[in-house]
Each structure stands twice: as structure tokens, then as C-alpha cells.
N, C-alpha and C. Protein backbone atom coordinates (compact mmCIF):
# COMPACT_ATOMS: atom_id res chain seq x y z
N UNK A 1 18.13 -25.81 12.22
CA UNK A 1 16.82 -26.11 11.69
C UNK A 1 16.98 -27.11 10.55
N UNK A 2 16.41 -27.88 10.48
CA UNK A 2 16.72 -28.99 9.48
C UNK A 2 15.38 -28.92 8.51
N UNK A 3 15.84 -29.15 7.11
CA UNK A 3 14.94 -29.13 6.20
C UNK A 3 14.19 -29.83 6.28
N UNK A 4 12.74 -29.82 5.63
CA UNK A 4 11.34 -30.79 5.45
C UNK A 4 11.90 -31.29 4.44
N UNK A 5 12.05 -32.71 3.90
CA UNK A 5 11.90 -33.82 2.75
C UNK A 5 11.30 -32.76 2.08
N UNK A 6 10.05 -32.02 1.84
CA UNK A 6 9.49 -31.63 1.25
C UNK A 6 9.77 -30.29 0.71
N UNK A 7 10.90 -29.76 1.46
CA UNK A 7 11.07 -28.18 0.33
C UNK A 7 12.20 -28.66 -0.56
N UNK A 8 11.75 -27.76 -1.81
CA UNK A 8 12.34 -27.67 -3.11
C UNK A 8 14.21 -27.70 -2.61
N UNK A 9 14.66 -28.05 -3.59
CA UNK A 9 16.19 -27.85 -3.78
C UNK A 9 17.08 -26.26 -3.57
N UNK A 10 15.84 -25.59 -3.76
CA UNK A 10 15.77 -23.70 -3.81
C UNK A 10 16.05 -23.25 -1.92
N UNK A 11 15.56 -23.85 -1.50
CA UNK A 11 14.73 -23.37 -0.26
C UNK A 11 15.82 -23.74 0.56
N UNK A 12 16.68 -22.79 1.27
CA UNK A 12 17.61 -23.31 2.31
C UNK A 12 17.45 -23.06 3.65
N UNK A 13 18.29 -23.92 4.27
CA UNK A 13 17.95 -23.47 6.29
C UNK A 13 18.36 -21.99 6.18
N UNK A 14 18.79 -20.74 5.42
CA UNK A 14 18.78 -19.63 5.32
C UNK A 14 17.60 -18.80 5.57
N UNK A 15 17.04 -19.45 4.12
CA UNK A 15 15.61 -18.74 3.52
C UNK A 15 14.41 -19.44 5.33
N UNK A 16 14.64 -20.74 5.73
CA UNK A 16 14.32 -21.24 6.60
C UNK A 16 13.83 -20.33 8.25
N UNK A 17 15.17 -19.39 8.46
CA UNK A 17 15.30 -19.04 9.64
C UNK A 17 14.54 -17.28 9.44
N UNK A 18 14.23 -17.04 8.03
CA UNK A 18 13.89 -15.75 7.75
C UNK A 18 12.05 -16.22 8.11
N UNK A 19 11.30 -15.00 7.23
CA UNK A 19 9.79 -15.39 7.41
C UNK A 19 9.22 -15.51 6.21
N UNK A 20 8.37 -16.04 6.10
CA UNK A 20 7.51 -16.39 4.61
C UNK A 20 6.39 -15.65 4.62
N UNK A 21 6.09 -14.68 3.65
CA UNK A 21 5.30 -13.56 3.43
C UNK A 21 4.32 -14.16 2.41
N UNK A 22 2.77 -13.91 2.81
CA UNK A 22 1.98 -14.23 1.70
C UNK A 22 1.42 -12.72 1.82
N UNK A 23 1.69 -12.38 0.37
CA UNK A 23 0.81 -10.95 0.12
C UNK A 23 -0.46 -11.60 -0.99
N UNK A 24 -1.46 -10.94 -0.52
CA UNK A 24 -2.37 -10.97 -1.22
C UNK A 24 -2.83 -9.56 -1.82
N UNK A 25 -3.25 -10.00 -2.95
CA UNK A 25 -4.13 -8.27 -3.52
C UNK A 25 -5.06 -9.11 -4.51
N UNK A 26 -6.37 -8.32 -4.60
CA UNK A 26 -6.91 -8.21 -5.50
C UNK A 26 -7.35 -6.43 -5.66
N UNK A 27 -7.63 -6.11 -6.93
CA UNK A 27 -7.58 -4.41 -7.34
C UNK A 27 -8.65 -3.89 -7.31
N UNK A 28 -10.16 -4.57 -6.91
CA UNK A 28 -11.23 -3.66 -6.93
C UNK A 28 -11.83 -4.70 -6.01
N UNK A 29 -12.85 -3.67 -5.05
CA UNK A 29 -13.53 -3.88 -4.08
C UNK A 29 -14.84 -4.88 -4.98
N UNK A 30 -15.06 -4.94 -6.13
CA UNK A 30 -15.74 -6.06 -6.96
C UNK A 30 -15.32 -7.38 -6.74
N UNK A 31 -13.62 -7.80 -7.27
CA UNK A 31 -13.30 -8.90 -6.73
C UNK A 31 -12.95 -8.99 -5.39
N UNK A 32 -12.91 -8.11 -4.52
CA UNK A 32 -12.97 -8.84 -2.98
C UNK A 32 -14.76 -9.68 -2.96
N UNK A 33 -15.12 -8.69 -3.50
CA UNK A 33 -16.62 -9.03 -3.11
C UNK A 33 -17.07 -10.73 -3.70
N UNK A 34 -16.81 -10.91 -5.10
CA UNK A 34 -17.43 -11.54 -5.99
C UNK A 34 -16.30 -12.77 -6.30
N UNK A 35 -15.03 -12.67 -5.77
CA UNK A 35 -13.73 -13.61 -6.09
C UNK A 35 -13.14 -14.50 -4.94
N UNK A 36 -14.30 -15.00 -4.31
CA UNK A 36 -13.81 -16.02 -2.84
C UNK A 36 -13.26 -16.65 -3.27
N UNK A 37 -12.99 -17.43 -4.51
CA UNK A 37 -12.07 -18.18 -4.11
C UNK A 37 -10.80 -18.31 -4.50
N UNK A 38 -10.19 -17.18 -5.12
CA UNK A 38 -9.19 -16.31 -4.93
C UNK A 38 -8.51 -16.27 -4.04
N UNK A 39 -9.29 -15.52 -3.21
CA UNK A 39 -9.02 -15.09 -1.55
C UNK A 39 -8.51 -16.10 -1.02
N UNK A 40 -9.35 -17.39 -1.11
CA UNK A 40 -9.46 -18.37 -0.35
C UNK A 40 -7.99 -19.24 -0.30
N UNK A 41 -8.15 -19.36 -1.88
CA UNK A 41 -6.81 -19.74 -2.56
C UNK A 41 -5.48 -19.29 -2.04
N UNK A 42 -5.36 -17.99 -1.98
CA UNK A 42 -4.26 -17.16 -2.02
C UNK A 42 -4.41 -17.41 -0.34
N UNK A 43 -5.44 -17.31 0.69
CA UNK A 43 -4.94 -17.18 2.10
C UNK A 43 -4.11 -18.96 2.41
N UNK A 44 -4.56 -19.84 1.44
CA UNK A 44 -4.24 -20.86 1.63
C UNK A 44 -2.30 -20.87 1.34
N UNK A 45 -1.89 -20.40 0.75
CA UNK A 45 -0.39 -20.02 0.69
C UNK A 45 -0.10 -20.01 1.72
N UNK A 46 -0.47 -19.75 3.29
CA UNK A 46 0.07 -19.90 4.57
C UNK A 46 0.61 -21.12 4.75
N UNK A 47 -0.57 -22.42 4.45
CA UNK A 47 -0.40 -23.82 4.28
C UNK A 47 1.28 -24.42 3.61
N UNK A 48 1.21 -23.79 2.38
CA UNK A 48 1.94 -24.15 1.77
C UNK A 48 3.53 -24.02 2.06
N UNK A 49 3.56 -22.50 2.85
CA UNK A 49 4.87 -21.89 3.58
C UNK A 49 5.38 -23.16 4.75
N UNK A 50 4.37 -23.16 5.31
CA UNK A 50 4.60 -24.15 6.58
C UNK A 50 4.77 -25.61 5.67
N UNK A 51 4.23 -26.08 5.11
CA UNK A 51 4.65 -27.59 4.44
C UNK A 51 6.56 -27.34 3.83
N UNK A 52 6.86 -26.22 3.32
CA UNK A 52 7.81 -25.97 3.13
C UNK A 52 8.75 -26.03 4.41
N UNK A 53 8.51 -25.87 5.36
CA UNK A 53 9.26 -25.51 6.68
C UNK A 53 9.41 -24.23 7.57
N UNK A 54 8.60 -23.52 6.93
CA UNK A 54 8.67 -21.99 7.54
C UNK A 54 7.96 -22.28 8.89
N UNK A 55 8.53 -21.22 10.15
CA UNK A 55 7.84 -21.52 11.05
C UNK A 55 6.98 -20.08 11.60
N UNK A 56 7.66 -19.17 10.25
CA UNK A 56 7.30 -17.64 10.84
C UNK A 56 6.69 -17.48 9.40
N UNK A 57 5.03 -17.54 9.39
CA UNK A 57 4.78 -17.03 8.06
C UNK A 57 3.54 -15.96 8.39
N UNK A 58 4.19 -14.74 7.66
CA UNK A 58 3.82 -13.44 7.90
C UNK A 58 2.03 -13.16 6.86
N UNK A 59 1.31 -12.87 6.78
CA UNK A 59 0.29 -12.75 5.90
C UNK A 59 0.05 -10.83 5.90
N UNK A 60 0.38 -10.53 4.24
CA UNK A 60 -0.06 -9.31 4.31
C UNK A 60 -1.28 -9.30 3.15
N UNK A 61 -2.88 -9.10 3.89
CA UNK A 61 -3.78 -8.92 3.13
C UNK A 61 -4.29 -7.66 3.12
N UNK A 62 -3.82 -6.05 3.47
CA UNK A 62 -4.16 -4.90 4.18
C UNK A 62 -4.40 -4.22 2.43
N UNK A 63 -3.69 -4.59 1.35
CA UNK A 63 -4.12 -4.12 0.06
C UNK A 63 -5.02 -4.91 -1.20
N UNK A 64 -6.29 -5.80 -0.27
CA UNK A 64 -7.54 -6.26 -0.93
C UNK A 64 -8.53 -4.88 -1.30
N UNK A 65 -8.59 -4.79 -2.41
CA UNK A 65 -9.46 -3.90 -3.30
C UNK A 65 -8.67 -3.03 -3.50
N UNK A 66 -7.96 -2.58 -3.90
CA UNK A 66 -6.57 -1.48 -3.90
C UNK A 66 -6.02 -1.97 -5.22
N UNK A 67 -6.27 -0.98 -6.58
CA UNK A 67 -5.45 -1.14 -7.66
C UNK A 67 -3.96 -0.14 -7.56
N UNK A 68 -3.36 -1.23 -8.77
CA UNK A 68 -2.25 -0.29 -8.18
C UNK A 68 -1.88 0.79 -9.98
N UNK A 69 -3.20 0.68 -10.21
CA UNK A 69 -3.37 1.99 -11.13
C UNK A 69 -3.39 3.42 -10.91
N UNK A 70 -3.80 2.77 -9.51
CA UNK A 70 -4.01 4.17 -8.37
C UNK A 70 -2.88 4.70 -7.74
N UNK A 71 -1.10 4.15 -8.20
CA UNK A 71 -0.53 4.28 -7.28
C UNK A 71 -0.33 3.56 -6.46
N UNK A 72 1.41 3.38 -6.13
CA UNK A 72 1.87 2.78 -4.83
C UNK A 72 1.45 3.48 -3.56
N UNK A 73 0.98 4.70 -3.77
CA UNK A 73 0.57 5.52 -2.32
C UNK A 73 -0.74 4.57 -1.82
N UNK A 74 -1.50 3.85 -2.03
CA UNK A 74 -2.67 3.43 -1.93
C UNK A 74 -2.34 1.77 -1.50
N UNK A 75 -0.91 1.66 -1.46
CA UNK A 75 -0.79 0.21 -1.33
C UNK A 75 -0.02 0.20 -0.42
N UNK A 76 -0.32 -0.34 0.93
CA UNK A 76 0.68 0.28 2.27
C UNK A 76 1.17 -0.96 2.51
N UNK A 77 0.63 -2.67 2.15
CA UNK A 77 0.74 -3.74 2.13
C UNK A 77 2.18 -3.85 1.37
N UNK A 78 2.05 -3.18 0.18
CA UNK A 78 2.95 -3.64 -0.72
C UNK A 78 4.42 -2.76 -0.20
N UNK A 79 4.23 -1.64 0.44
CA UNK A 79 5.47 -1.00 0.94
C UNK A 79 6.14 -1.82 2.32
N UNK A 80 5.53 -2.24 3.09
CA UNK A 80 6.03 -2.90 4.03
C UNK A 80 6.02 -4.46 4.10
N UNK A 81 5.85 -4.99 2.72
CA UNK A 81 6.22 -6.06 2.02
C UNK A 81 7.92 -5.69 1.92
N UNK A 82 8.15 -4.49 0.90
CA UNK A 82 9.32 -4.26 0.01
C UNK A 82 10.37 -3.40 1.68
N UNK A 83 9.68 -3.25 2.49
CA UNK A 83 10.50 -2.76 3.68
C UNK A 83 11.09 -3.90 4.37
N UNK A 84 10.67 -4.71 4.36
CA UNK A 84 10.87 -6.07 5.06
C UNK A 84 11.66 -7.00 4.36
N UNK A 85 11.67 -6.92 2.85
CA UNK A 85 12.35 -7.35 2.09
C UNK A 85 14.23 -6.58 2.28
N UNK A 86 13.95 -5.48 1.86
CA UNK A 86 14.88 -4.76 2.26
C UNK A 86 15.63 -4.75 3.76
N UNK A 87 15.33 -5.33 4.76
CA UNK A 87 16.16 -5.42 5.70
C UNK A 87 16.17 -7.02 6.17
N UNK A 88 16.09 -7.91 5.02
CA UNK A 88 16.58 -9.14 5.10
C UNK A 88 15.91 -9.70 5.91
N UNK A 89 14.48 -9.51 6.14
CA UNK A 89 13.45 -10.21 7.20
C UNK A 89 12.85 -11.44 5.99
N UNK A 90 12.87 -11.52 5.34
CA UNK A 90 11.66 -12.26 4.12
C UNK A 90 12.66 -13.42 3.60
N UNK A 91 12.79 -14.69 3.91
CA UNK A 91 13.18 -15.71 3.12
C UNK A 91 12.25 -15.91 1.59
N UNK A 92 10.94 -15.76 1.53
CA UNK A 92 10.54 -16.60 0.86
C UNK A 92 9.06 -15.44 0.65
N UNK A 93 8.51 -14.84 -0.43
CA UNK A 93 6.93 -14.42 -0.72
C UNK A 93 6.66 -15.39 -1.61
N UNK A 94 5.39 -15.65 -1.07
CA UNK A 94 4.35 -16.56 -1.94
C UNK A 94 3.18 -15.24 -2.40
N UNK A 95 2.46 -15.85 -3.13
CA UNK A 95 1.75 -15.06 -4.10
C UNK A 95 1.16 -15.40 -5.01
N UNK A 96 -0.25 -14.91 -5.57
CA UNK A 96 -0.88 -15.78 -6.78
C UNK A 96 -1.96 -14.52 -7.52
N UNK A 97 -1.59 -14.97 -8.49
CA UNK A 97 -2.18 -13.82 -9.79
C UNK A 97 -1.56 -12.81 -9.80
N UNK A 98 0.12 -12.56 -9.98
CA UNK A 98 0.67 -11.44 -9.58
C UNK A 98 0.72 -10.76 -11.62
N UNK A 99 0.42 -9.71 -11.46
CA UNK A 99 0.03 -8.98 -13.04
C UNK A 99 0.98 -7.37 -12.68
């Protein structure tokens, strides 16, 4: 797989052959509601994976309105984010407004 001109110095045919994960969250069913362009923003990170060279980019949006005040039990997005991480599937998470 040969690199895009365009990914960073970071980004190798390694990270390349893995998948690029965009997790999204926002923490209350208010900003799903009232924060499009957030959403919009953050689904746009798919874009950005692929300009990088990814050809497998994964989107986990399953923990929109889900604080995680409430607990990791409530965030099933974020566990099979960190499961996937853990068995060396994930070159690369993108992500925006991470608190």
C-alpha cells in the first residue's frame, strides 16, 4: 500500500493496513438535539481518514447522548472502540471535543 503525499510523517503503511475509527459522542440527548454541527463536523472525520489513506474507516456513533458521568456501563461505543484497540484492529481514531 503506498502512502498518500498527503498523510502526516506519523502515519505509516502499518497504521495504513489497520482501520481508522471515528468515535463520536456527545453527553446529553440536548446536544444531539440542538449541536448539528458537531455531529456534522465530527461525522466528517470519515473524509479526513480516507484523504489520509485509510481504506477501512470504521464509524462508531452508538454513544450520541450518553454521558460518561453515568459510567462506562452506558457507553458500549466506547468499549468496543477500546476492544478493537486492544486486538490491534485500529491504526488510527479520529475524534473531536474529546473532554
Amino acid at each position: 500500500m503506498m502512502l498518500p503525499a498527503s498523510a502526516p510523517s506519523k502515519v505509516t503503511e502499518l497504521h495504513l493496513e489497520r482501520a481508522a475509527v471515528v468515535y463520536l459522542r456527545q453527553s446529553t440527548v440536548k446536544q444531539v438535539r440542538h449541536n448539528g454541527e458537531s455531529r456534522r463536523l465530527q461525522y466528517a472525520l470519515k473524509d479526513r481518514a480516507r484523504e489520509l489513506g485509510f481504506t477501512t474507516v470504521r464509524v462508531i456513533d452508538s454513544d450520541l447522548g450518553s454521558s460518561a458521568a453515568m459510567g462506562a456501563a452506558v457507553r458500549a461505543g466506547f468499549d468496543q472502540l477500546v476492544a478493537s484497540v486492544a486486538v490491534g484492529e485500529v491504526g488510527m481514531i479520529l475524534s473531536r471535543e474529546v473532554s
